[in-house]
C-alpha atoms as a PDB file:
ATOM      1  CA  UNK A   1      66.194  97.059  26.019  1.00  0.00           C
ATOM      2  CA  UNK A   2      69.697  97.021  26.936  1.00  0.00           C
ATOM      3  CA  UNK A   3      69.763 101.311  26.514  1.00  0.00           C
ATOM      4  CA  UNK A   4      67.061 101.591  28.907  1.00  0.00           C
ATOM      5  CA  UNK A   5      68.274  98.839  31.654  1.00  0.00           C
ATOM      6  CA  UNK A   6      71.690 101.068  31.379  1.00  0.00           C
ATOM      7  CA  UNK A   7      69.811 104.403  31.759  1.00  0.00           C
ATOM      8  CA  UNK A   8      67.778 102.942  34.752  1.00  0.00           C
ATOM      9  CA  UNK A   9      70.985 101.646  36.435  1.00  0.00           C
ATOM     10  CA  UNK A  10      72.927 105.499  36.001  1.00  0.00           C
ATOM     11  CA  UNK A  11      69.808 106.899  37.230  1.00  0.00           C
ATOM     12  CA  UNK A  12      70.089 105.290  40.387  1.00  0.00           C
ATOM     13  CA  UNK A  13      74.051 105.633  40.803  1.00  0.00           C
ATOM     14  CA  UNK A  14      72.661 109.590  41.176  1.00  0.00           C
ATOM     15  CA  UNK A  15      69.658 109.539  43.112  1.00  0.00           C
ATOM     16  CA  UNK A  16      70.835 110.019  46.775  1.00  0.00           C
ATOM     17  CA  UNK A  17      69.358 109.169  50.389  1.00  0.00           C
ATOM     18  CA  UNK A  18      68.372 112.288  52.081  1.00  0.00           C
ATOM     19  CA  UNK A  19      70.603 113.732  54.818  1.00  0.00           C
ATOM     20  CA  UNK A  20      68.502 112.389  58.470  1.00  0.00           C
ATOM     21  CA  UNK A  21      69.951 115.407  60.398  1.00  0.00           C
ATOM     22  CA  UNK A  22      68.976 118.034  57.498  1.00  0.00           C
ATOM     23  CA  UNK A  23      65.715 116.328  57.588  1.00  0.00           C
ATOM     24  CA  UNK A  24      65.447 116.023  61.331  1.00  0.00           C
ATOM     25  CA  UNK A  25      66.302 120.231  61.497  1.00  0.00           C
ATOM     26  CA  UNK A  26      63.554 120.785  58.893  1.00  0.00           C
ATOM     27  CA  UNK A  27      61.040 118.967  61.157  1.00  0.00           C
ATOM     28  CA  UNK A  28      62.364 121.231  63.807  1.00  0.00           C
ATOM     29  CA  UNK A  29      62.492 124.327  61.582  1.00  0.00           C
ATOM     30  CA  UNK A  30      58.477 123.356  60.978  1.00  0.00           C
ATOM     31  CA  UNK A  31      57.937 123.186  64.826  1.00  0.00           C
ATOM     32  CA  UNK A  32      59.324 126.107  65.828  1.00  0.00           C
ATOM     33  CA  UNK A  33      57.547 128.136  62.860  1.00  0.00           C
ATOM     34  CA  UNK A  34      54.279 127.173  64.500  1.00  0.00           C
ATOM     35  CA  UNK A  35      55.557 128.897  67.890  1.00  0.00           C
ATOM     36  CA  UNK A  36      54.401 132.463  67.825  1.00  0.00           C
ATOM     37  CA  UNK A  37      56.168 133.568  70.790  1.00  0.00           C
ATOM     38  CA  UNK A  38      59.563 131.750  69.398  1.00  0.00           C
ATOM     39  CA  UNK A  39      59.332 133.603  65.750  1.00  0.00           C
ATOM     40  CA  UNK A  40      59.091 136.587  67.587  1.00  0.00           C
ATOM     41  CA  UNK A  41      61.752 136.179  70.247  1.00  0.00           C
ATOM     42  CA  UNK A  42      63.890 135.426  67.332  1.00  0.00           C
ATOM     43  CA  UNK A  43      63.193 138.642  64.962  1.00  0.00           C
ATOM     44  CA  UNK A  44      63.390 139.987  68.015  1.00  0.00           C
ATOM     45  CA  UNK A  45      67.423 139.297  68.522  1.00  0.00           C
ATOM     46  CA  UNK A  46      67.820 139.621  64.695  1.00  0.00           C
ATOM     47  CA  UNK A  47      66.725 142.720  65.043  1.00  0.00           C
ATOM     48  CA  UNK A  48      68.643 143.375  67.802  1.00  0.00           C
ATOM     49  CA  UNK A  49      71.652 141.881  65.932  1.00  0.00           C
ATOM     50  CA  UNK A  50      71.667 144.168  63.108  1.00  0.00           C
ATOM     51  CA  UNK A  51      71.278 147.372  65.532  1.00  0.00           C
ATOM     52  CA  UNK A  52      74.261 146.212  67.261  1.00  0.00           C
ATOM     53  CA  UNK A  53      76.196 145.946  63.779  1.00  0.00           C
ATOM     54  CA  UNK A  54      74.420 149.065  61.902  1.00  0.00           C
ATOM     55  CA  UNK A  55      73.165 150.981  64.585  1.00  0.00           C
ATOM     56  CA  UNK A  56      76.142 152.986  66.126  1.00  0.00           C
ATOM     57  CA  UNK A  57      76.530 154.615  62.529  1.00  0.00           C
ATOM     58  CA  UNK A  58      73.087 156.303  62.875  1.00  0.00           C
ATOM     59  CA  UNK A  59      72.946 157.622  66.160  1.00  0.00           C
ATOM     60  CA  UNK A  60      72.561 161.749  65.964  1.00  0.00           C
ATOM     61  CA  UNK A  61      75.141 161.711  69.145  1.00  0.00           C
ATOM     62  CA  UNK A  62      78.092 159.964  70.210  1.00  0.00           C
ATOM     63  CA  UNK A  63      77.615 157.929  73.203  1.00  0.00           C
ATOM     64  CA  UNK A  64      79.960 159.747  75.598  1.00  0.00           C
ATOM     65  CA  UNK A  65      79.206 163.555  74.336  1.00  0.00           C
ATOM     66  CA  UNK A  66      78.326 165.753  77.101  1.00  0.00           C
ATOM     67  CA  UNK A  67      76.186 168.638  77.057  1.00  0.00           C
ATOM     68  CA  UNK A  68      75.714 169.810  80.951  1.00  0.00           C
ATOM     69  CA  UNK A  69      73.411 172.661  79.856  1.00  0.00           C
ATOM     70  CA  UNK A  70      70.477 170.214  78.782  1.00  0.00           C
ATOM     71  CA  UNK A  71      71.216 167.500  81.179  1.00  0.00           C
ATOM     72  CA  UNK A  72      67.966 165.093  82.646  1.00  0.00           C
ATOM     73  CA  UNK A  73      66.271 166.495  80.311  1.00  0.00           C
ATOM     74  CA  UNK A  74      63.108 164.259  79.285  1.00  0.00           C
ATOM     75  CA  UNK A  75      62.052 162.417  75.784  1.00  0.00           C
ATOM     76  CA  UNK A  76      61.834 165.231  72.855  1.00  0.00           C
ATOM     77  CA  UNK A  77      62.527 165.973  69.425  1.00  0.00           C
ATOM     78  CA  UNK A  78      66.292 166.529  69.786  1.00  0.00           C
ATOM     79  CA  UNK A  79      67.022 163.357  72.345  1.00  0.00           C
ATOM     80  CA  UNK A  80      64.201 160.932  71.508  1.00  0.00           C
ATOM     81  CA  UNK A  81      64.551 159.126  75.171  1.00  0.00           C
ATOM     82  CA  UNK A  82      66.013 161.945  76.780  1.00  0.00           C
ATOM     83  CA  UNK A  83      69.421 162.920  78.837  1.00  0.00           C
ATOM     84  CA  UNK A  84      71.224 161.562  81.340  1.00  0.00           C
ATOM     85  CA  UNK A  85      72.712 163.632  84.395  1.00  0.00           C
ATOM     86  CA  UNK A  86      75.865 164.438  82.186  1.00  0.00           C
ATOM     87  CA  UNK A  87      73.320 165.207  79.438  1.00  0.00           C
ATOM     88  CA  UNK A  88      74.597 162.156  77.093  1.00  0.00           C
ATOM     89  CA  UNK A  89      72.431 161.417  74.504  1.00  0.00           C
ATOM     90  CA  UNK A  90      70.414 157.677  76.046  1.00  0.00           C
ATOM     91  CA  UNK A  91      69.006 156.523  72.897  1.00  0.00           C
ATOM     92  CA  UNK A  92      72.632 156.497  71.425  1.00  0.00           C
ATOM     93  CA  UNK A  93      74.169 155.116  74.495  1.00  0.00           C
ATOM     94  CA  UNK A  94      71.504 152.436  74.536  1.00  0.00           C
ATOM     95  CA  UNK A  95      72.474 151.819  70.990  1.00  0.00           C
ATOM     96  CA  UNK A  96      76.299 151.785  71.088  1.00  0.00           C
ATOM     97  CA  UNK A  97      75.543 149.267  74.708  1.00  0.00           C
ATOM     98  CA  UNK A  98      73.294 146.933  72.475  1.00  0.00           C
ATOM     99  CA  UNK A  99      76.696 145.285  71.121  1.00  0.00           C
ATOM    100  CA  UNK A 100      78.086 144.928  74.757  1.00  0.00           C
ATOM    101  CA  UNK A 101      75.531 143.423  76.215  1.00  0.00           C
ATOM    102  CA  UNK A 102      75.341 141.121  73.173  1.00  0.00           C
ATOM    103  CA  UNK A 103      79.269 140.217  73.374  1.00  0.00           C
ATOM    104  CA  UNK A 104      78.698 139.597  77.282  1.00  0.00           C
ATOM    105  CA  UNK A 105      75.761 137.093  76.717  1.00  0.00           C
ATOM    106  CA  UNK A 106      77.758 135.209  73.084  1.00  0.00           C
ATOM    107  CA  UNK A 107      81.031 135.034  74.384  1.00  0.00           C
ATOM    108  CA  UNK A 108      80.210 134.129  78.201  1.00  0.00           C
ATOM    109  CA  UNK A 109      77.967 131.079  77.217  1.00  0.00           C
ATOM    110  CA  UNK A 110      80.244 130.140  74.167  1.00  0.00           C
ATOM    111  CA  UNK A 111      83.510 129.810  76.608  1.00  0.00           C
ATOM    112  CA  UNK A 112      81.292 128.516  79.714  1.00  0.00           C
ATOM    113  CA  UNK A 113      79.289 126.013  76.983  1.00  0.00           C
ATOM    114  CA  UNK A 114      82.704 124.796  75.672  1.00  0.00           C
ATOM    115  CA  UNK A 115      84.434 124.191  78.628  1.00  0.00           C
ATOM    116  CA  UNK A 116      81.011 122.441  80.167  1.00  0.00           C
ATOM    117  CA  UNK A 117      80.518 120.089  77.390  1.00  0.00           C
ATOM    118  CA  UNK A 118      84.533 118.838  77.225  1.00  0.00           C
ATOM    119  CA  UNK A 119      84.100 117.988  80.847  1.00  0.00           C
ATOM    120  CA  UNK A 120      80.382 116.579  80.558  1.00  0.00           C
ATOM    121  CA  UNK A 121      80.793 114.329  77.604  1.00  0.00           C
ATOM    122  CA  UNK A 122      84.434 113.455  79.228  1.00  0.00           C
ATOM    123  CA  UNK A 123      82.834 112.159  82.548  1.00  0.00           C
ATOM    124  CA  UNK A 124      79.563 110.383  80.823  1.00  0.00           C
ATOM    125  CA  UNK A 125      81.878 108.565  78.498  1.00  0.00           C
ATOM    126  CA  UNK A 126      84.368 107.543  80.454  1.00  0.00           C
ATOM    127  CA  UNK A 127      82.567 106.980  83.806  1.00  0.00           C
ATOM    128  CA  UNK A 128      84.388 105.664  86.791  1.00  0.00           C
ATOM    129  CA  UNK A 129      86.835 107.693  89.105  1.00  0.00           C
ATOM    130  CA  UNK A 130      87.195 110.544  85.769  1.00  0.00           C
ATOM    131  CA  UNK A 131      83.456 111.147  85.990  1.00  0.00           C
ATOM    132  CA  UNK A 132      83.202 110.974  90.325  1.00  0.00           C
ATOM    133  CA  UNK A 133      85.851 113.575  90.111  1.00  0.00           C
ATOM    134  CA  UNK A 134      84.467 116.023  87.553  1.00  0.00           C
ATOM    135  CA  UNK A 135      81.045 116.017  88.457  1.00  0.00           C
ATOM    136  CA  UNK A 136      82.178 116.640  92.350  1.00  0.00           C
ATOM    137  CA  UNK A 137      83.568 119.862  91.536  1.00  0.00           C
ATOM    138  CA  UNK A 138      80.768 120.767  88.923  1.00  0.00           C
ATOM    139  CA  UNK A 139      79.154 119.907  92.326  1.00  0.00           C
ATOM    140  CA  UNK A 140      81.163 122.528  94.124  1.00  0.00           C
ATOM    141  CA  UNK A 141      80.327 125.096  91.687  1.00  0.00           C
ATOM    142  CA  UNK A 142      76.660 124.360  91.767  1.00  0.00           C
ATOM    143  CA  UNK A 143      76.395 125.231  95.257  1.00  0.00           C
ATOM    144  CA  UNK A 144      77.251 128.690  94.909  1.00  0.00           C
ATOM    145  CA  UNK A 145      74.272 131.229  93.154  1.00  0.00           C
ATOM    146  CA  UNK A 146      75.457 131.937  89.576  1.00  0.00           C
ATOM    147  CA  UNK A 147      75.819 135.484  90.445  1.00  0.00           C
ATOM    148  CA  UNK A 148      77.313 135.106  93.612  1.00  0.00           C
ATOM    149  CA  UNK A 149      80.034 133.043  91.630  1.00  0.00           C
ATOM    150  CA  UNK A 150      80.650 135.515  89.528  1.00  0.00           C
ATOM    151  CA  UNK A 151      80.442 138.382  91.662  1.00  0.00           C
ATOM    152  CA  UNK A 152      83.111 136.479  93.151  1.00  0.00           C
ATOM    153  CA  UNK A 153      85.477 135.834  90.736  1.00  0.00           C
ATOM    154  CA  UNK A 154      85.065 139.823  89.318  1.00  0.00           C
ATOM    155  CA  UNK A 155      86.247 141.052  92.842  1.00  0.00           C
ATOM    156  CA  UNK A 156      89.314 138.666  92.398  1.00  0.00           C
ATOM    157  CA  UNK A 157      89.704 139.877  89.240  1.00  0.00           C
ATOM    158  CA  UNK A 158      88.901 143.469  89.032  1.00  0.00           C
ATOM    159  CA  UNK A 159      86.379 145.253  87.148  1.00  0.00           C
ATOM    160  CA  UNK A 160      86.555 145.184  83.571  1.00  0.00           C
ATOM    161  CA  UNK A 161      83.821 144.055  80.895  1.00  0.00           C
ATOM    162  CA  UNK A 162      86.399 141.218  79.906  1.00  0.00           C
ATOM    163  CA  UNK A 163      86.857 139.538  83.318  1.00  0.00           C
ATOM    164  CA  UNK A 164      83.006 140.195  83.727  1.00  0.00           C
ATOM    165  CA  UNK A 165      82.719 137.253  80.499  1.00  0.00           C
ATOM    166  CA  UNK A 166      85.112 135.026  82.232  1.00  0.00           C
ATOM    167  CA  UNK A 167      83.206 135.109  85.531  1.00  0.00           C
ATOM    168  CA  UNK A 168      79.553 134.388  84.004  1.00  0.00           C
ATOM    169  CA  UNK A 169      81.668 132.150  81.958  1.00  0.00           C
ATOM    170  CA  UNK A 170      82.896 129.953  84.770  1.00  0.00           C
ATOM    171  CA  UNK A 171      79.629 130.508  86.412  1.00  0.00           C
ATOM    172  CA  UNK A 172      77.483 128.699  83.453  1.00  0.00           C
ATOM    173  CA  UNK A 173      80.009 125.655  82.754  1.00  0.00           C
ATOM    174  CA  UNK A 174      78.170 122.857  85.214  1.00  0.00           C
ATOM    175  CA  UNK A 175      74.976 123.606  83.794  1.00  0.00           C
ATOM    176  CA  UNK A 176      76.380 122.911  80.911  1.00  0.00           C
ATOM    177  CA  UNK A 177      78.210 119.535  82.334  1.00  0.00           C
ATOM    178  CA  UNK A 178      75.301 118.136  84.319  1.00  0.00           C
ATOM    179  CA  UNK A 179      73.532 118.461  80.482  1.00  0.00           C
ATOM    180  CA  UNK A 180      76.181 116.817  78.540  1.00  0.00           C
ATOM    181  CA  UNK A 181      77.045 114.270  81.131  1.00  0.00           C
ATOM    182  CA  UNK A 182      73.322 113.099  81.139  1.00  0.00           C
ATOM    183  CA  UNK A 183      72.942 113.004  77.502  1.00  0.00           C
ATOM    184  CA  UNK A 184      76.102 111.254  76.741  1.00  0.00           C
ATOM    185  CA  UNK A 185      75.244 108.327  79.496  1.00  0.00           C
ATOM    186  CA  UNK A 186      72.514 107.983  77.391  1.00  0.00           C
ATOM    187  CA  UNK A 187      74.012 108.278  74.100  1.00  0.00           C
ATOM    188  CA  UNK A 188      76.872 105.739  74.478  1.00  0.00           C
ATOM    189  CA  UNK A 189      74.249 102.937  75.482  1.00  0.00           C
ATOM    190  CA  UNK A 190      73.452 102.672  72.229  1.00  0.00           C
ATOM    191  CA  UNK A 191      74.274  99.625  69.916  1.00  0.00           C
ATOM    192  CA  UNK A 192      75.911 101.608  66.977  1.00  0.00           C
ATOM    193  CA  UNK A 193      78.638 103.050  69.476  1.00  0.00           C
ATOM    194  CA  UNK A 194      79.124  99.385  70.738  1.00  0.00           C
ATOM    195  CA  UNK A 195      79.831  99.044  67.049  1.00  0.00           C
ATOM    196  CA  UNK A 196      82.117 101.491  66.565  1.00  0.00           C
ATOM    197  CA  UNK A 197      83.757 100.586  69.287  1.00  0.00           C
ATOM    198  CA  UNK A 198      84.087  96.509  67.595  1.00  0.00           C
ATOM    199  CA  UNK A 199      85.123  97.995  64.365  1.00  0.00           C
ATOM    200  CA  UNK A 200      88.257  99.691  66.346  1.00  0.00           C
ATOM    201  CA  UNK A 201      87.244 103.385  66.229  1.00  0.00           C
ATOM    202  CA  UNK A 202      89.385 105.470  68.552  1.00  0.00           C
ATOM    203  CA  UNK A 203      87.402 107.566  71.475  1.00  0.00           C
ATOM    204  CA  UNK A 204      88.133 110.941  69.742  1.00  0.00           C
ATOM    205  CA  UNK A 205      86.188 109.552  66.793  1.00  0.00           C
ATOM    206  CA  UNK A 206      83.350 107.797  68.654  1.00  0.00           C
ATOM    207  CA  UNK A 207      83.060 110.802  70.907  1.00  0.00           C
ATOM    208  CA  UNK A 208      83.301 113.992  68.442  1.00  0.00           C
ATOM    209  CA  UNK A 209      81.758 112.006  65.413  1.00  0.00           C
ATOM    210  CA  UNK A 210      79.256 109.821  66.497  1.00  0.00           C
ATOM    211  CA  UNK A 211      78.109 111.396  70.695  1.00  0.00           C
ATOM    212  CA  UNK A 212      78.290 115.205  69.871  1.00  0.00           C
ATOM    213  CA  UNK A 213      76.193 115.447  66.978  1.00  0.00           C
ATOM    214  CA  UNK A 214      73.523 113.419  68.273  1.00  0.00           C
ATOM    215  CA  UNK A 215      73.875 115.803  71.928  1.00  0.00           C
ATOM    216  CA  UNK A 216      73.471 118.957  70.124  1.00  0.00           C
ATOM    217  CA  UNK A 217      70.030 119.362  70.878  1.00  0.00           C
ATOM    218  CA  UNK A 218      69.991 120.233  74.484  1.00  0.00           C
ATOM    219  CA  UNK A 219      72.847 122.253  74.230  1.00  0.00           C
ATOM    220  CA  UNK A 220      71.481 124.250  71.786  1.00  0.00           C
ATOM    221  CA  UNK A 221      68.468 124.897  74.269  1.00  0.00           C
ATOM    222  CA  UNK A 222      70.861 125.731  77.059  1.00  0.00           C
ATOM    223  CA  UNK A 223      73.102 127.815  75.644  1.00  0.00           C
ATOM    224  CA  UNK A 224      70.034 130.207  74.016  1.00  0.00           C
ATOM    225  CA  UNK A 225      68.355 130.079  77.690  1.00  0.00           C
ATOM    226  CA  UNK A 226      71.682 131.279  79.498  1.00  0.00           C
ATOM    227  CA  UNK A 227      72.420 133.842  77.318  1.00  0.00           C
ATOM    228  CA  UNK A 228      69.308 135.378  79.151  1.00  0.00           C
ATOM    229  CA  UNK A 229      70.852 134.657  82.401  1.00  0.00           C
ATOM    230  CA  UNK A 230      74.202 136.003  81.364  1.00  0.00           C
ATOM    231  CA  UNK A 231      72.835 139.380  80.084  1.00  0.00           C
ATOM    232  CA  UNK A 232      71.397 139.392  83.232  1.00  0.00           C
ATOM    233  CA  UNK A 233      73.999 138.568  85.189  1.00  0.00           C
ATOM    234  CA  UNK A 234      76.846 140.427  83.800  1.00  0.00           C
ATOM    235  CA  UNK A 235      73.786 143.660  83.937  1.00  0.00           C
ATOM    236  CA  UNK A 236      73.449 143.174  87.506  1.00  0.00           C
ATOM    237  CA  UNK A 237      77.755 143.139  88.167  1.00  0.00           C
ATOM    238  CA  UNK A 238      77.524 146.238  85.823  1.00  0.00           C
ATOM    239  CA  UNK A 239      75.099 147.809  88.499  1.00  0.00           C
ATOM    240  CA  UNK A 240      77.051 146.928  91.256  1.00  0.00           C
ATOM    241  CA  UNK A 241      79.711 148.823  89.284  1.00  0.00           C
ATOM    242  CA  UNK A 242      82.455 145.818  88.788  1.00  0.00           C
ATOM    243  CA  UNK A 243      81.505 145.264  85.015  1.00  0.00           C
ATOM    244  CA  UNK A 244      81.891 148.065  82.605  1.00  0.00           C
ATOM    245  CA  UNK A 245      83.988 151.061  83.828  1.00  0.00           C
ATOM    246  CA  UNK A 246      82.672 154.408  82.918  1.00  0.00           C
ATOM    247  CA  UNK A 247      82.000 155.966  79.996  1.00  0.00           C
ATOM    248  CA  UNK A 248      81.260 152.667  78.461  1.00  0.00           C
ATOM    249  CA  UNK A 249      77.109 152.700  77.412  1.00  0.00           C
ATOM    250  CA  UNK A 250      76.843 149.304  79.082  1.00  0.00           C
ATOM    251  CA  UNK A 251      72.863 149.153  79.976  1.00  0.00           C
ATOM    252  CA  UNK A 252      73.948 147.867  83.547  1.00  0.00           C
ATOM    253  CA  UNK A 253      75.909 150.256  84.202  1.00  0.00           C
ATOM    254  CA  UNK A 254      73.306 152.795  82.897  1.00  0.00           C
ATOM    255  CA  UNK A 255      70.693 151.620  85.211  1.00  0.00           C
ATOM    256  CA  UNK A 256      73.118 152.069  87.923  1.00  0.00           C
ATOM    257  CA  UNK A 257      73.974 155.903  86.719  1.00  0.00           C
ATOM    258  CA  UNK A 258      70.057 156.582  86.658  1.00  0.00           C
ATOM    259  CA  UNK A 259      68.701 155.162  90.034  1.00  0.00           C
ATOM    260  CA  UNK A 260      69.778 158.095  91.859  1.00  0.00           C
ATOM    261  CA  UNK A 261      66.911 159.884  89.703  1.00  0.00           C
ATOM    262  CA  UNK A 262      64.423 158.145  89.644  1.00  0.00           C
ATOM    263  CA  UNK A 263      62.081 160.530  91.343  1.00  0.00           C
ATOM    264  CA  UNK A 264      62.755 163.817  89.149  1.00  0.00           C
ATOM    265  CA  UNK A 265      63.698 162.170  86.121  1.00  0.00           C
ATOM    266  CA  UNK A 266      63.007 158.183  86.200  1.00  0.00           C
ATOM    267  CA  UNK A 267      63.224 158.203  82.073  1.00  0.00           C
ATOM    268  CA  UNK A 268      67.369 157.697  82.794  1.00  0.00           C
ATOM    269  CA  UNK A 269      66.918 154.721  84.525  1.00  0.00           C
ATOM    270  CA  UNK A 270      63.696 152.986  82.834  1.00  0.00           C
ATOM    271  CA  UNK A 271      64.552 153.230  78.930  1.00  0.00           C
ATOM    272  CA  UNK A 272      67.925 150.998  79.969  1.00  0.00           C
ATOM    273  CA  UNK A 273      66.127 148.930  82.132  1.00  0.00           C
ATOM    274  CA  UNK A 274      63.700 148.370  79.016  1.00  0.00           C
ATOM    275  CA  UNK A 275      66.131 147.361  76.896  1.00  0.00           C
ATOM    276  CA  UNK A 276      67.044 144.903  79.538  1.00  0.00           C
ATOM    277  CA  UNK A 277      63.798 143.468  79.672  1.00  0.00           C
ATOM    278  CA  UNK A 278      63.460 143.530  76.021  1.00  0.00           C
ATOM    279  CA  UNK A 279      66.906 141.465  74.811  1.00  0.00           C
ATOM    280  CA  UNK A 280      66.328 139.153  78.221  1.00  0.00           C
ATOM    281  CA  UNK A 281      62.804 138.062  76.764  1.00  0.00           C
ATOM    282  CA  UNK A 282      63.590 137.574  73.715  1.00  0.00           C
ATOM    283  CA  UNK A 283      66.348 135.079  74.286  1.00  0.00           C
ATOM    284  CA  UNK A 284      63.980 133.062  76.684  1.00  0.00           C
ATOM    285  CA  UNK A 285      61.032 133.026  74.250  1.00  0.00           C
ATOM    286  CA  UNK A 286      63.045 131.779  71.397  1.00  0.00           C
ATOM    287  CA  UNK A 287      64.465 128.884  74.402  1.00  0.00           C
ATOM    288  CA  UNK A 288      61.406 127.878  75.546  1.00  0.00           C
ATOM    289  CA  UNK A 289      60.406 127.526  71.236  1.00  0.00           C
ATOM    290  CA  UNK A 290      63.061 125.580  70.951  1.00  0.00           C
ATOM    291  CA  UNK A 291      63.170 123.164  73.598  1.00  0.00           C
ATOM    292  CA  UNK A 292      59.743 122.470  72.499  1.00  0.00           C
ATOM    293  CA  UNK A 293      60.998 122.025  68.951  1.00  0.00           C
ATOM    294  CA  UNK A 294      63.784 119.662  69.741  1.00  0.00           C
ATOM    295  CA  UNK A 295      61.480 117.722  71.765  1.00  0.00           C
ATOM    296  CA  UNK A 296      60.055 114.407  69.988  1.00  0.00           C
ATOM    297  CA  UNK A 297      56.846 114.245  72.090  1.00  0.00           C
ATOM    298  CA  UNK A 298      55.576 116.927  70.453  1.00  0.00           C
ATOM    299  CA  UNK A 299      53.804 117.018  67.072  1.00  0.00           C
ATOM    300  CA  UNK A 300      54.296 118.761  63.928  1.00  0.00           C
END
């Protein structure tokens, strides 16, 4: 009797209670699974993903190889979307731009998101004349167009693919503040912060252990939604030629390069302005899947 009572008592010194966030992101993982147009959106950048990573070692031509002789010429056999008007190869230029335009959307909403949530969960914890201040000139911000900000700051800075990140950067950070702030006024109402707070945890603690994790969520939504915005954005500076200097195979820039042919040979400008359409989509349909996933009103 005494042998089993023992083996009982060991047996539940190693059973454990489940992890609430890893079940809370399997609940979401079911969700989402059950949104068509969100599994697709994200097989869709996957896919997208590994042709930025794999793809430039298995294009026939080098992106900035010019062959004058066959230039405009349309779709065929040899150049599968046709030339461009320095008769560059656009199916490997549109491959060797798919990791551009991907570094552009990452690392513009991963320094803008950073930067936003420091100053939103700053303000919404600490309130008072901290949070009047911030939020004024997240106000400021907000009343310039998000490409008219960044257009902007790229003529301050010059044209380079690097200050283009910085601008659509800067651009994205009070979206990302206005988020935070609201979630984190919400967050720190809560009685277990209260305890923390009686128990003598420090702010750092309360705020990056016990506030951030449980904020996550919307963040998570914004950031995939403005990478959209931010391929777009940074596309349209590329256009206007203050984002990727030539010979870079930045799609922008391509689109720019082909409107002037639009009439005799419009496949220059419409296979980049595809891919536009194509990696812009996808990063909305897998937002939209997941602000529905994160969302408790909704059922399984």
């Amino acid at each position: 009797m005494s042998q089993s009572t023992e083996h009982i008592e060991n047996t539940r010194t190693v059973i454990k209670p489940p992890n609430p966030r890893f079940k809370n992101w399997k609940i979401v993982y079911r969700k989402l699974k059950k949104n068509k147009s969100a599994m697709v959106g994200g097989f869709l950048i996957l896919f997208l993903i590994i042709v930025a990573i794999i793809g430039p070692y298995f294009t026939p031509y080098a992106p900035s190889t010019q062959d004058i002789l066959n230039k405009l010429q349309s779709p065929s056999a040899d150049h599968w979307l046709g030339t461009d008007n320095f008769g560059r190869d656009i199916f490997s230029r549109i491959i060797h731009g798919t990791h551009l335009t991907l570094i552009v959307g990452f690392f513009s909403v991963l320094l803008g998101g950073a930067a936003g949530v420091l100053i939103g969960i700053t303000a919404g914890y600490y309130g008072g004349r901290i949070d009047s201040i911030l939020m004024r000139l997240m106000d400021i911000l907000l009343a310039f167009p998000s490409i008219l900000l960044a257009l902007a700051i790229v003529t301050v800075l010059g044209g380079s693919l690097q200050n283009v990140i910085i601008a659509v950067a800067i651009s994205s950070v009070p979206v990302f503040a206005r988020i935070v702030r609201g979630s984190t006024l919400s967050v720190k109402k809560l009685e277990y912060i209260d305890a923390m707070r009686a128990l003598g945890a420090s702010d750092a603690r309360i705020i990056f252990k016990h506030i951030f994790p449980n904020i996550t969520s919307p963040i998570i939504v914004q950031a995939t939604l403005n990478i959209a915005t931010a391929i777009l954005s940074a596309s349209g500076l590329s256009f206007l030629g203050l984002g990727a200097q030539p010979p870079q195979p930045e799609w922008g820039a391509m689109l720019s390069d082909g409107r002037n042919f639009l009439y005799n040979a419009p496949h220059v400008a419409l296979f980049p302005g595809l891919a536009i359409v194509l990696v812009v989509l996808a990063f909305n349909m897998l937002g939209d899947g997941l602000r529905d996933a994160f969302d408790p009103k909704t059922k399984e």
